[in-house]
Protein backbone atom coordinates (compact mmCIF):
# COMPACT_ATOMS: atom_id res chain seq x y z
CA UNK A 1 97.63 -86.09 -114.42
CA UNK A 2 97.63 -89.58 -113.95
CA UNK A 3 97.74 -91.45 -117.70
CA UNK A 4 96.34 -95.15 -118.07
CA UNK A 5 99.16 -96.41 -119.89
CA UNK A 6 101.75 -94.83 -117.85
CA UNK A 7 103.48 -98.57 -116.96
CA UNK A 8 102.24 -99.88 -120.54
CA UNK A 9 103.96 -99.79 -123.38
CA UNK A 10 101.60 -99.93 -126.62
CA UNK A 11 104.15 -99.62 -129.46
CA UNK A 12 103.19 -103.01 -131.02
CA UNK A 13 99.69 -102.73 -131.14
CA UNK A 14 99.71 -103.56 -134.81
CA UNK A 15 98.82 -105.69 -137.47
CA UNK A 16 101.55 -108.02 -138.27
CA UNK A 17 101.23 -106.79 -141.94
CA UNK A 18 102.65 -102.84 -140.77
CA UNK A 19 105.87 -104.76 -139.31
CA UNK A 20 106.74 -106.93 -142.56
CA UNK A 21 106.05 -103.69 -144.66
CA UNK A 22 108.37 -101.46 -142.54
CA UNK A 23 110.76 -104.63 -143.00
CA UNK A 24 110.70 -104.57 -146.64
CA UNK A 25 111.16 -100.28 -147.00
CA UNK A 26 114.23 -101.04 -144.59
CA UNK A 27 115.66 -104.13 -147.01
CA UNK A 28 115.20 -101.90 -150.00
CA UNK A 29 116.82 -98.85 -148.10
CA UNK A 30 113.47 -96.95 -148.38
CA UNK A 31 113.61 -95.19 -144.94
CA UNK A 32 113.02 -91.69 -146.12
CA UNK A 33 110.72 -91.30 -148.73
CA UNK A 34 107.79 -89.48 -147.48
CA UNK A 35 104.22 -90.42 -147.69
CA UNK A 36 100.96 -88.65 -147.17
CA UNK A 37 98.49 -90.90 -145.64
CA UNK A 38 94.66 -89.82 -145.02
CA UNK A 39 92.37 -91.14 -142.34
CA UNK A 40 88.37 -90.86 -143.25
CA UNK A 41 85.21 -92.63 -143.01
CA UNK A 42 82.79 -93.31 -145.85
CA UNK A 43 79.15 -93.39 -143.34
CA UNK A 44 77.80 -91.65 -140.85
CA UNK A 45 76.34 -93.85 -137.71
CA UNK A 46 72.85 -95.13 -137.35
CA UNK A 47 72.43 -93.43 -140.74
CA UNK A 48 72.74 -89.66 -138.43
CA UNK A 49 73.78 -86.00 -140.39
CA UNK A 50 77.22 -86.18 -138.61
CA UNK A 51 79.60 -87.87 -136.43
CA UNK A 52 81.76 -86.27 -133.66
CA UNK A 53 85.62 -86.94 -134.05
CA UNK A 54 87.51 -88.18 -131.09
CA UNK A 55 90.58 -90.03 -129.94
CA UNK A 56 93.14 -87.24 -130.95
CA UNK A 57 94.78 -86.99 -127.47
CA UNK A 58 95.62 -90.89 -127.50
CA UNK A 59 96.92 -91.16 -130.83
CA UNK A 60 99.71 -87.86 -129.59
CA UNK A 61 100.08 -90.20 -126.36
CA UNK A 62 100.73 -93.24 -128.65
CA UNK A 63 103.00 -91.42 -131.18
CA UNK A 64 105.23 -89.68 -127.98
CA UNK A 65 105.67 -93.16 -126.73
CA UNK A 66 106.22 -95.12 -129.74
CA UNK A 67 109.19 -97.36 -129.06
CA UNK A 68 110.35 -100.94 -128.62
CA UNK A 69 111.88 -102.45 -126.06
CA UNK A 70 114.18 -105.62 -125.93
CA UNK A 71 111.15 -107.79 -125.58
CA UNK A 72 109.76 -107.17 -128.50
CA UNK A 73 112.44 -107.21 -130.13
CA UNK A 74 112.83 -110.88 -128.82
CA UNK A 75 109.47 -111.77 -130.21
CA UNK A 76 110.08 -110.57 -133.39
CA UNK A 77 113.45 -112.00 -134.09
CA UNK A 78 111.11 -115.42 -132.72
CA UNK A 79 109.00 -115.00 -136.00
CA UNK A 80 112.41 -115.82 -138.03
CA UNK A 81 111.22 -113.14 -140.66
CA UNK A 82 113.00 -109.86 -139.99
CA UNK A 83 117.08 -109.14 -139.94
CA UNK A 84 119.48 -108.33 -137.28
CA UNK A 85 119.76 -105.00 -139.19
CA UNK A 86 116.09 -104.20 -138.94
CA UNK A 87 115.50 -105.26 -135.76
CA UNK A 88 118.33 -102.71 -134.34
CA UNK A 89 117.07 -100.00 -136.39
CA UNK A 90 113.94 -100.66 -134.72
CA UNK A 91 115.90 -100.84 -131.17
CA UNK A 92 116.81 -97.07 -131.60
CA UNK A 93 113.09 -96.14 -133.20
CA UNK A 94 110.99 -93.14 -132.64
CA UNK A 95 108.30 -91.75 -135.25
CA UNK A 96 109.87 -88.85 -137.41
CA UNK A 97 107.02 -87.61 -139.63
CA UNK A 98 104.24 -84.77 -139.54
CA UNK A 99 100.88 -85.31 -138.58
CA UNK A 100 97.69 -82.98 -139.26
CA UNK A 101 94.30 -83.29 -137.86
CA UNK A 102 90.84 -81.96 -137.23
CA UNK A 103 90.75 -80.67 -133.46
CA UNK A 104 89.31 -83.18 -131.07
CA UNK A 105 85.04 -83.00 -130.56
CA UNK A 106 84.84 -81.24 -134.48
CA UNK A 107 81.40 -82.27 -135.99
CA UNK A 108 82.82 -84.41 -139.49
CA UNK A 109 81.31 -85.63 -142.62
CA UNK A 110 82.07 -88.91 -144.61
CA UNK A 111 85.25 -88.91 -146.79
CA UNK A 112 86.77 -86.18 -145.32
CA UNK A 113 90.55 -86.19 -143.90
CA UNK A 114 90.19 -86.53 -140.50
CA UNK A 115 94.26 -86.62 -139.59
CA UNK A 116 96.70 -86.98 -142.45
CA UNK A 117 99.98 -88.16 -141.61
CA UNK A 118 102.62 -87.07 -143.95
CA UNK A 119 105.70 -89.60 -142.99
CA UNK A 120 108.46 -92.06 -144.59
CA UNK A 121 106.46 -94.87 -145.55
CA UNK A 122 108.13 -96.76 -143.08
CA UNK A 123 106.88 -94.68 -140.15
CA UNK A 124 103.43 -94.13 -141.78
CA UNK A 125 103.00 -98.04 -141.91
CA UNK A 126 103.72 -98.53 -138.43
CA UNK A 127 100.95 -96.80 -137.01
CA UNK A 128 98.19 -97.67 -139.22
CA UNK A 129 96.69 -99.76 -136.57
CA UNK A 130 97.13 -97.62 -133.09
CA UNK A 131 95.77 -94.43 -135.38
CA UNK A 132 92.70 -96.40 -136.59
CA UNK A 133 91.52 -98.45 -133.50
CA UNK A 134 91.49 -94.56 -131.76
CA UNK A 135 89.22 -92.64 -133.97
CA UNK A 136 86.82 -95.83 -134.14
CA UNK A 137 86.22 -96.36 -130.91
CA UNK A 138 86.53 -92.60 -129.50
CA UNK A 139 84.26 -90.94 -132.42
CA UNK A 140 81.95 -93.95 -132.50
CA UNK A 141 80.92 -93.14 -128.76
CA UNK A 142 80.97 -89.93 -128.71
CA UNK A 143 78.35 -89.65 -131.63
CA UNK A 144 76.30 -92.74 -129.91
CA UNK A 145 76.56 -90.49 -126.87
CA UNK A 146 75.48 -87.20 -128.52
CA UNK A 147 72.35 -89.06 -129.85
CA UNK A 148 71.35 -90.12 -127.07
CA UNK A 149 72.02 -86.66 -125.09
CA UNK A 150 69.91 -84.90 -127.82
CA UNK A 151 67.57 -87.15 -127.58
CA UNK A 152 66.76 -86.28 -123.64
CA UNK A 153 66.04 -82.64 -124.92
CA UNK A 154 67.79 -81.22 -121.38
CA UNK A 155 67.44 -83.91 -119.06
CA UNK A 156 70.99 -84.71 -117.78
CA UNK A 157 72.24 -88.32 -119.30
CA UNK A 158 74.72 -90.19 -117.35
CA UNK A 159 77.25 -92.73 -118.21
CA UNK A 160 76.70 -96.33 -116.80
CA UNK A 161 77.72 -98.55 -119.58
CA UNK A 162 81.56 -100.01 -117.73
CA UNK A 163 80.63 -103.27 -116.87
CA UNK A 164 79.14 -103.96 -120.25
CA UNK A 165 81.88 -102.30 -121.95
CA UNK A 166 84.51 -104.65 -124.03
CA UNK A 167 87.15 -104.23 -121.93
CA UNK A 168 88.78 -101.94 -119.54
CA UNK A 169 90.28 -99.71 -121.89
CA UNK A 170 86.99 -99.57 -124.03
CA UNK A 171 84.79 -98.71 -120.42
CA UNK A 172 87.39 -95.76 -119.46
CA UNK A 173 87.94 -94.19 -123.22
CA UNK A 174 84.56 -95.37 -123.54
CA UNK A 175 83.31 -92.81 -120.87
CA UNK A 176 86.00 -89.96 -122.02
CA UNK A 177 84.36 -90.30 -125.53
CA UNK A 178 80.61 -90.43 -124.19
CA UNK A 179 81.78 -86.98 -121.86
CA UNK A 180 83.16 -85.09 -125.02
CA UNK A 181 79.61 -86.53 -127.02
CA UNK A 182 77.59 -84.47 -123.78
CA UNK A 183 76.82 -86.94 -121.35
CA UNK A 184 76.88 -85.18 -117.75
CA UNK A 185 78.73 -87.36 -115.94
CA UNK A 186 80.37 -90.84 -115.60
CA UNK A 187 79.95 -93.98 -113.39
CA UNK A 188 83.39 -95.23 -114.00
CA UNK A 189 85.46 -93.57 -111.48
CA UNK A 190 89.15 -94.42 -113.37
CA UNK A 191 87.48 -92.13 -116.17
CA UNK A 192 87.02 -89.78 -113.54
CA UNK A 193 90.38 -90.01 -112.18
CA UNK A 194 91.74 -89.48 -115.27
CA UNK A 195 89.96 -86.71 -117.25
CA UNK A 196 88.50 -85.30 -114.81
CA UNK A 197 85.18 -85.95 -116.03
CA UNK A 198 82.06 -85.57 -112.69
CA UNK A 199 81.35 -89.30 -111.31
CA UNK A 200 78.23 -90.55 -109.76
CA UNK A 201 76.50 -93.77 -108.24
CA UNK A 202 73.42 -94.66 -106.58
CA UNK A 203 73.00 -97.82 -104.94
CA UNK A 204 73.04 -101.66 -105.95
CA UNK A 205 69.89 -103.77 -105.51
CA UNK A 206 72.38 -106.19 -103.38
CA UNK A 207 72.48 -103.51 -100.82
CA UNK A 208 68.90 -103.66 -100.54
CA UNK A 209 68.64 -107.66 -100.43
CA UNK A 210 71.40 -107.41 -97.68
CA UNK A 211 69.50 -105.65 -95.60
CA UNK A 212 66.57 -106.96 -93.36
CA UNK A 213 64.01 -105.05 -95.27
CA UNK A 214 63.83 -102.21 -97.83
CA UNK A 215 63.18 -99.93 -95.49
CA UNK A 216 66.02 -100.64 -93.09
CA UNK A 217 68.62 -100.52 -96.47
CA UNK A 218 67.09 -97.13 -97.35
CA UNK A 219 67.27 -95.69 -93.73
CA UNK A 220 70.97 -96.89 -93.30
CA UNK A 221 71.87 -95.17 -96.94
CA UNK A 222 70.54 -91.93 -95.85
CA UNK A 223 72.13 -92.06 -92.61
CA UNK A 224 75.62 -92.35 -94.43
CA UNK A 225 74.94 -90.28 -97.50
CA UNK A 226 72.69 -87.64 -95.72
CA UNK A 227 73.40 -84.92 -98.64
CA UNK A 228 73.33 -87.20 -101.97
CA UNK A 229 70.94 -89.69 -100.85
CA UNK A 230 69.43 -91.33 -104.09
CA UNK A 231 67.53 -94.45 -103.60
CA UNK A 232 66.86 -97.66 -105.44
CA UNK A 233 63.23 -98.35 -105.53
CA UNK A 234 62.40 -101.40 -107.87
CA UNK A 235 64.36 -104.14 -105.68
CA UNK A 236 61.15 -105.53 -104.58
CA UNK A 237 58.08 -103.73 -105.95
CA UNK A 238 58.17 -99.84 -106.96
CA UNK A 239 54.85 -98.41 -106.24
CA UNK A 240 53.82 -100.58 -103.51
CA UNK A 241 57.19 -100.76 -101.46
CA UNK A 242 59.84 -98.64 -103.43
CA UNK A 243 58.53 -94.97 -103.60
CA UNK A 244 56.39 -95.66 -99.72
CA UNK A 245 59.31 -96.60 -98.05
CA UNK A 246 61.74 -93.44 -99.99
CA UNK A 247 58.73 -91.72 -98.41
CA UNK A 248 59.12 -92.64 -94.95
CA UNK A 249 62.90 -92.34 -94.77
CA UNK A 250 62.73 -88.46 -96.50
CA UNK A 251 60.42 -88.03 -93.69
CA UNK A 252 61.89 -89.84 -90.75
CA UNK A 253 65.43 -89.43 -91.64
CA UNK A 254 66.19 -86.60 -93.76
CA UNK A 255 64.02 -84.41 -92.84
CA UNK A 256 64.70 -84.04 -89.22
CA UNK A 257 68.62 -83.79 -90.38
CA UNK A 258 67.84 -80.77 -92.23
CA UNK A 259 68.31 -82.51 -95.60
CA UNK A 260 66.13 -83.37 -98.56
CA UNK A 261 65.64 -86.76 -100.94
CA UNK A 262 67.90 -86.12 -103.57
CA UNK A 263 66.32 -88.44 -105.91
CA UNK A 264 65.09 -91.87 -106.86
CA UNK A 265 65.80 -94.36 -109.62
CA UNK A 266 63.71 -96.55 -111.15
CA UNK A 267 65.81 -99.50 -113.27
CA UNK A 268 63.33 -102.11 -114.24
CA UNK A 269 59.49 -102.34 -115.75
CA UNK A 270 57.33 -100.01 -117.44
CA UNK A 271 59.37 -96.86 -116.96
CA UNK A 272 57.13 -94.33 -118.31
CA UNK A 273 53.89 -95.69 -116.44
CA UNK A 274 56.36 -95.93 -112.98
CA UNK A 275 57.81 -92.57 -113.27
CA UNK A 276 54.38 -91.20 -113.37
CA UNK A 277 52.51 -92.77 -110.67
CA UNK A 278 56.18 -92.40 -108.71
CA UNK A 279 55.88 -88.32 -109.44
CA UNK A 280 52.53 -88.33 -108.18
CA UNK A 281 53.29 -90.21 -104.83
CA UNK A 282 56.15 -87.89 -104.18
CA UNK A 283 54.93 -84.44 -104.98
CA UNK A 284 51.62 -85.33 -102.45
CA UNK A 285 54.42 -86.39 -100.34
CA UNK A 286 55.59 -82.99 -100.13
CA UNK A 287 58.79 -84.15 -101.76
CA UNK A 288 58.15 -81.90 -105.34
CA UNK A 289 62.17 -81.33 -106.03
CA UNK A 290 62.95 -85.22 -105.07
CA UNK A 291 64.58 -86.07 -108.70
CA UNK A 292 63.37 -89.46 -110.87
CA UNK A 293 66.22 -90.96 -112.34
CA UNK A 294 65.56 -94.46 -114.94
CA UNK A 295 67.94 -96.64 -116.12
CA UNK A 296 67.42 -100.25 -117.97
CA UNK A 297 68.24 -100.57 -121.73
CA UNK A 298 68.12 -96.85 -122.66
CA UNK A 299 69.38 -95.68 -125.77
CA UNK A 300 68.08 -92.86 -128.03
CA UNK A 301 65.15 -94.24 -129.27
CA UNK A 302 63.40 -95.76 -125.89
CA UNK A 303 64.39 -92.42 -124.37
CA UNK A 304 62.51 -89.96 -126.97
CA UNK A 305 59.44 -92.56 -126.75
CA UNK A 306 59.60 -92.16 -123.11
CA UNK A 307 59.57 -88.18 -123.19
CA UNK A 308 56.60 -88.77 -125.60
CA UNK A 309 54.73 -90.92 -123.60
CA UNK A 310 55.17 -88.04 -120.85
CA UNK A 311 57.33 -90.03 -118.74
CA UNK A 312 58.50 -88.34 -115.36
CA UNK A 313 62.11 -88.60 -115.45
CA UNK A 314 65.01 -85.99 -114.89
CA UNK A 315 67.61 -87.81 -115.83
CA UNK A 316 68.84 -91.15 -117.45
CA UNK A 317 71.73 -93.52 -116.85
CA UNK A 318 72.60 -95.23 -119.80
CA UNK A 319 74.78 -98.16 -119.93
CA UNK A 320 75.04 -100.65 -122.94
CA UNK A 321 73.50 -99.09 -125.78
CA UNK A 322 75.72 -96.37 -125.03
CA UNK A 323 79.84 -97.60 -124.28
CA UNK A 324 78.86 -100.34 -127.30
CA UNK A 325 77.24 -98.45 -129.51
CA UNK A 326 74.83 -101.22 -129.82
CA UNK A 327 72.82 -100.00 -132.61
CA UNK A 328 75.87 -99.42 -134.84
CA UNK A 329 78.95 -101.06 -133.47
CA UNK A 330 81.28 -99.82 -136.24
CA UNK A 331 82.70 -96.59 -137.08
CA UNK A 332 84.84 -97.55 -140.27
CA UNK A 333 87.38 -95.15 -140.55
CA UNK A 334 90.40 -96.40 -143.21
CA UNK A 335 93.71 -95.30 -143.54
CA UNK A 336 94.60 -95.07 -147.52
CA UNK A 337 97.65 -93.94 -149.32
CA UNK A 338 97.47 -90.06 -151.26
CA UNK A 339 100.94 -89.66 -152.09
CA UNK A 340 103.96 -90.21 -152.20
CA UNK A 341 106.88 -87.44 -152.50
CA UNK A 342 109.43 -87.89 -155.29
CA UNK A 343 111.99 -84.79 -155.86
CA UNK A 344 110.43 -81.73 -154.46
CA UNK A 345 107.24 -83.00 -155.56
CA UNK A 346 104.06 -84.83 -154.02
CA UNK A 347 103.01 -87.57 -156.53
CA UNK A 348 98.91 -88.21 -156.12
CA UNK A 349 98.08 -91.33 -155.78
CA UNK A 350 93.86 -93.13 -156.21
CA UNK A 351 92.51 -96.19 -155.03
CA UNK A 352 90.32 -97.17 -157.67
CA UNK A 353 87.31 -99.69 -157.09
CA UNK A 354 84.37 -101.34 -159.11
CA UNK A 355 82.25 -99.52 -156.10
CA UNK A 356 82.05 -95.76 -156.09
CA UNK A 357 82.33 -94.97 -152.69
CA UNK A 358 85.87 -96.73 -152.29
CA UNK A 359 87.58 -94.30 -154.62
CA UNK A 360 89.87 -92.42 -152.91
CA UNK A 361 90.46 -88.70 -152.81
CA UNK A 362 94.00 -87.88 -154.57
CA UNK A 363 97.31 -85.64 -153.28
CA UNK A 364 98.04 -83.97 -150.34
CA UNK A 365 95.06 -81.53 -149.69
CA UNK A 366 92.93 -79.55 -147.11
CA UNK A 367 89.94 -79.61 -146.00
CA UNK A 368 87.93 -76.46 -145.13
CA UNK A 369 84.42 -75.80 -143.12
CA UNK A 370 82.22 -73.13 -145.26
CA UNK A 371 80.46 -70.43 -143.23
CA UNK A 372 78.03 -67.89 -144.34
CA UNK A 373 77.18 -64.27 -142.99
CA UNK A 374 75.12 -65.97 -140.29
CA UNK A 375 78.30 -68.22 -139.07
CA UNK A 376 76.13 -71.28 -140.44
CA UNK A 377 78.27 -73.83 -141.88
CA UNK A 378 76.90 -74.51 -145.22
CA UNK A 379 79.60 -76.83 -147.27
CA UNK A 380 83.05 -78.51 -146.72
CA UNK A 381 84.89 -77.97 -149.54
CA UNK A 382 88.59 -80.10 -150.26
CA UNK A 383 91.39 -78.30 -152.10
CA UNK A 384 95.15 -79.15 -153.08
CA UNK A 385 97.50 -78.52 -150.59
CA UNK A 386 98.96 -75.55 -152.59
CA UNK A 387 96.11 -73.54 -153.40
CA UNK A 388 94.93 -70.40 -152.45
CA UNK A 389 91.69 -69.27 -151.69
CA UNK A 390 90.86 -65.52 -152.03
CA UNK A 391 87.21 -65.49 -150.84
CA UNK A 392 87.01 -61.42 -150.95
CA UNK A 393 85.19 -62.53 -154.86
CA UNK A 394 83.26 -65.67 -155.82
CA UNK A 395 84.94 -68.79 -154.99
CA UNK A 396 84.13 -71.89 -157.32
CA UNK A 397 83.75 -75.33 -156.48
CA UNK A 398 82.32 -78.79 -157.83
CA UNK A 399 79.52 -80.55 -156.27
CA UNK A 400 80.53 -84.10 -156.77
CA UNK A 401 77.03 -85.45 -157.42
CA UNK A 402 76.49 -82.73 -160.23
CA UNK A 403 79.30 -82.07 -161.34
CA UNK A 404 77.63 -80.88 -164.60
CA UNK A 405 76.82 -77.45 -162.73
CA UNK A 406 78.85 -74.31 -161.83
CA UNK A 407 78.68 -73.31 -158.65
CA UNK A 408 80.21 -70.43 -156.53
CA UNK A 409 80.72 -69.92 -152.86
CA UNK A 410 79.65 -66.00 -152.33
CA UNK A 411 80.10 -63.96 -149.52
CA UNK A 412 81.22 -67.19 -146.90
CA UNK A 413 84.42 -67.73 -145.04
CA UNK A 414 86.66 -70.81 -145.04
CA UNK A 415 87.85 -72.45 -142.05
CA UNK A 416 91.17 -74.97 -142.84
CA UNK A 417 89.79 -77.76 -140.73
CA UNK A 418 93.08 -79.33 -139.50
CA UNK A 419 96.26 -78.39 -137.49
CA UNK A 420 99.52 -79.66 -137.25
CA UNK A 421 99.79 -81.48 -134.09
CA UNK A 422 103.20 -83.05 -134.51
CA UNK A 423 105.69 -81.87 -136.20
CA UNK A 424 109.21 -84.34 -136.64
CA UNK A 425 107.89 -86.71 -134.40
CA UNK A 426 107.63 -84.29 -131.63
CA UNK A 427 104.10 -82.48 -129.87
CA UNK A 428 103.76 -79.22 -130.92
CA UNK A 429 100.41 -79.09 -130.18
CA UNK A 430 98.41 -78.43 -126.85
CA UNK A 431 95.55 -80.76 -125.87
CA UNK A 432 92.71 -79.05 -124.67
CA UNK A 433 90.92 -80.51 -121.85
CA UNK A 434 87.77 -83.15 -122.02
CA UNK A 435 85.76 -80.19 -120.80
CA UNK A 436 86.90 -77.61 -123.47
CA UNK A 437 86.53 -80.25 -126.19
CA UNK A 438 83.18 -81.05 -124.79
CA UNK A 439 81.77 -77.20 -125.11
CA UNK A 440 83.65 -77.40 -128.62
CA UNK A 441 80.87 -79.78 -129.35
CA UNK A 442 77.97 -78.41 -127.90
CA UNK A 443 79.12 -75.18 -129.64
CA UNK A 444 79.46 -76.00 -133.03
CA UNK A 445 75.59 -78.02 -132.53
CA UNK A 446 73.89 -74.81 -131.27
CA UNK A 447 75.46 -72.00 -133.51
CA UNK A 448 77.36 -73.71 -136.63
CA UNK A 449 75.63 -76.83 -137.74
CA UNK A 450 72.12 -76.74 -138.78
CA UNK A 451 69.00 -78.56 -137.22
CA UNK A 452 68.11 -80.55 -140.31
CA UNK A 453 71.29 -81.87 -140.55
CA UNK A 454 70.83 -82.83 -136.53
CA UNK A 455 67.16 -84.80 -137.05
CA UNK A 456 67.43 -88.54 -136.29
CA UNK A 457 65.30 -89.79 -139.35
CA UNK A 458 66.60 -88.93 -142.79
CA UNK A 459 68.61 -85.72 -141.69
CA UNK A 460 69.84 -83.17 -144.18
CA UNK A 461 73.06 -84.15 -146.19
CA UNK A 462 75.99 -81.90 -145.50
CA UNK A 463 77.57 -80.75 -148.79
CA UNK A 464 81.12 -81.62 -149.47
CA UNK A 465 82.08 -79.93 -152.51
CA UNK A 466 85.70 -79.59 -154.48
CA UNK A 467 87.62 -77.37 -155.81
CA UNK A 468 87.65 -77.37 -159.59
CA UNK A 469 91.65 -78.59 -159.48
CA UNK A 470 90.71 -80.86 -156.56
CA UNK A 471 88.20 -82.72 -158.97
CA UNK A 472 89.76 -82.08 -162.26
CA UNK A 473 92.59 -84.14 -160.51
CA UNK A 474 90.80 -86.67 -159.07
CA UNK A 475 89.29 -86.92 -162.69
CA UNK A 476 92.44 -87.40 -164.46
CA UNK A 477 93.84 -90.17 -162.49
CA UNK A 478 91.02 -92.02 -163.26
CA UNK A 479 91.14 -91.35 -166.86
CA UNK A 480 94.94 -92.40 -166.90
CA UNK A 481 93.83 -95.68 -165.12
CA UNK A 482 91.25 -96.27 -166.89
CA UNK A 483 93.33 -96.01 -170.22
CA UNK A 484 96.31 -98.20 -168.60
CA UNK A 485 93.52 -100.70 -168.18
């Protein structure tokens, strides 16, 4: 398959920080002691239940292709910072550490190890940057798109959003993320090309002002796309001119070609008033299975006050809200030190703040999904690395919040969140498809995750609980600090 980067190489997409790092390991001869770094987010978007993880395919792409070549090695020897010693061990560089993570299109919580990379420091540095900038942009989408999908209760949602997009690469991932979030279908056809994700387009208003009149640019649009004819109908006035003239061509066109109006799209004024009147015109019209499509500003909020209103629409195409997340434009996944390995041994390490939420989770660990006998998931629960769960009797954990309590999961299964998906700096794990990780999603939503945690306005918290060794370590460290203090 055809990848977007194939003539690109993206090795020093960085912040200049990761390079003088990696240069200081290397001047100390500090190549090989191995770090376990954790990537997680501390808030869910637009203040949802969950978010939707994504990127994981790029971030294998980026780590199989990590190299430099000799003119970037030029650049940096420019910056007069970095030895000749360095910048030929970077000459010969490829990544050489493990990295875990959470399948692509899993529904995830705050604080929660999305991908832990378990590296020398000097290859965990170096792709701080490339890791981060994937699972923001990806999982930001594809929850923005997932709202929005939910939101339409059914109706199909398309993707229109490229040409207000950031940039290139933010349209095409962009419309990969919004796919995997549950949008049908994409009009940015590179996104198509290359995931293999269903593309569709209507017509532009300038093909209607080209023409002599609305009707000619409506007949001459049929005539060439007889079988997926879908016309514009607000260029010059909907009710009056629009849906009449969509009319006559179904009629005078279509019809005696053996074909029906597929559908027309309304992208400008009082959508749920225009849809209406517009269903009313075409069903007397004989035209009942002609399809309403509206477009124009949509996000998950106008669309759910349209369905309320009782607006007439089968589907939506939505463009800016969507690819920019407009509503919430930041993800804010980190990338934070838990250990480091000295002997045979991984050493915990805590970021420690004056604000709660900034205190880091300690040590190598796992993170597991908590079902009960109905296959609901009910908790997340994080352990140490090295523990062992035996969940044939009670299994104990610490709610965070009240930690004061003893708890027990009963009678649940645990599902280790993560898999290893490169192992020595090589891919040892299988990408699935845009399509399988979109029915991943759409799975979990209907059978796993509850409804309450799925409402738009003040959803239900998901519980993410520890293990009493998981907390009583987290606990210590900050004793110990506290006393170094």
């Amino acid at each position: 398959m055809k990848k977007q980067h194939e003539n690109r190489n993206l090795s020093m997409v960085m912040d200049f920080y990761e390079m003088t790092m990696a240069n200081g390991y290397f001047a100390a001869k500090d190549t090989d002691t191995l770090a376990v770094f954790d990537v997680f987010y501390r808030k869910n978007p637009d203040n949802a239940g969950f978010a939707i993880f994504a990127g994981l395919e790029q971030i294998i792409d980026y780590i199989n292709n990590l190299h430099f070549e000799e003119e970037d090695i030029a650049y940096l020897r420019s910056q007069n910072l970095f030895s000749e010693e360095f910048l030929d061990y970077l000459r010969d560089y490829h990544f050489h550490g493990d990295i875990y993570a959470m399948p692509e299109g899993t529904v995830i919580y705050p604080y929660e190890p999305l991908v832990t990379v378990v590296a020398p420091l000097l290859d965990a540095q170096l792709i701080e940057t490339a890791m981060l900038l994937e699972v923001n942009h990806q999982s930001l989408i594809a929850t923005k798109a997932n709202r929005i999908v939910r939101a339409a209760k059914g109706r199909l949602v398309s993707d229109f959003g490229a040409r207000r997009a950031h940039n290139v690469d933010a349209a095409v991932y962009g419309a990969r993320a919004a796919y995997i979030g549950g949008v049908s279908g994409t009009a940015t056809v590179f996104a198509g090309e290359l995931f293999d994700i269903p593309i569709s387009g209507t017509m532009a208003h300038s093909w209607v002002m080209f023409c002599d009149n609305e009707y000619d640019a409506f007949k001459k649009y049929a005539e060439t796309y007889p079988d997926s004819t879908v016309l514009l109908v607000d260029t010059y006035d909907v009710l009056k001119s629009g849906i009449p003239n969509a009319i006559k061509v179904a009629k005078e066109v279509l019809e005696p070609m053996g074909k029906r109006l597929k559908g027309v799209r309304i992208d400008s004024g009082d959508l749920a008033y225009l849809s209406k009147e517009s269903r009313k015109l075409l069903d007397e019209a004989g035209l009942e299975d002609c399809k309403i499509v509206a477009s124009n500003g949509l996000d998950e909020y106008t669309i759910r006050s349209l369905i309320h209103q009782g607006a007439e629409i089968d589907s939506f195409g939505v463009g800016e809200r969507l690819i920019t997340s407009a509503s919430n434009p930041v993800f804010g996944a980190v990338y934070k030190l838990a250990a480091i390995k000295k002997g045979d041994k991984f050493i915990p390490k805590i970021k420690v703040s004056e604000t709660a939420e900034k205190i880091t989770d300690p040590g190598l660990k796992k993170i597991y999904r908590v079902y009960n006998e109905e296959g609901k998931a009910i908790a997340d629960y994080l352990a140490c690395y090295d523990e062992k769960i035996d969940s044939s009797k009670p299994v104990r954990y610490v709610d965070p919040q009240k930690y004061w309590k003893e708890r027990s999961f009963e009678n649940c299964t645990f599902k280790n969140l993560q898999v290893k998906v490169i192992e020595d700096g090589k891919q040892i794990y299988q990408c699935p498809s845009v399509e399988e990780i979109r029915s991943y999603v759409q799975r979990q939503l209907k059978e796993e995750i509850w409804v309450e945690e799925q409402r738009f306005e003040n959803p239900h918290g998901h519980y993410y609980d520890m293990s009493p060794a998981m907390y009583e370590l987290k606990m210590n460290l900050l004793y110990t600090l506290g006393k170094a203090k």
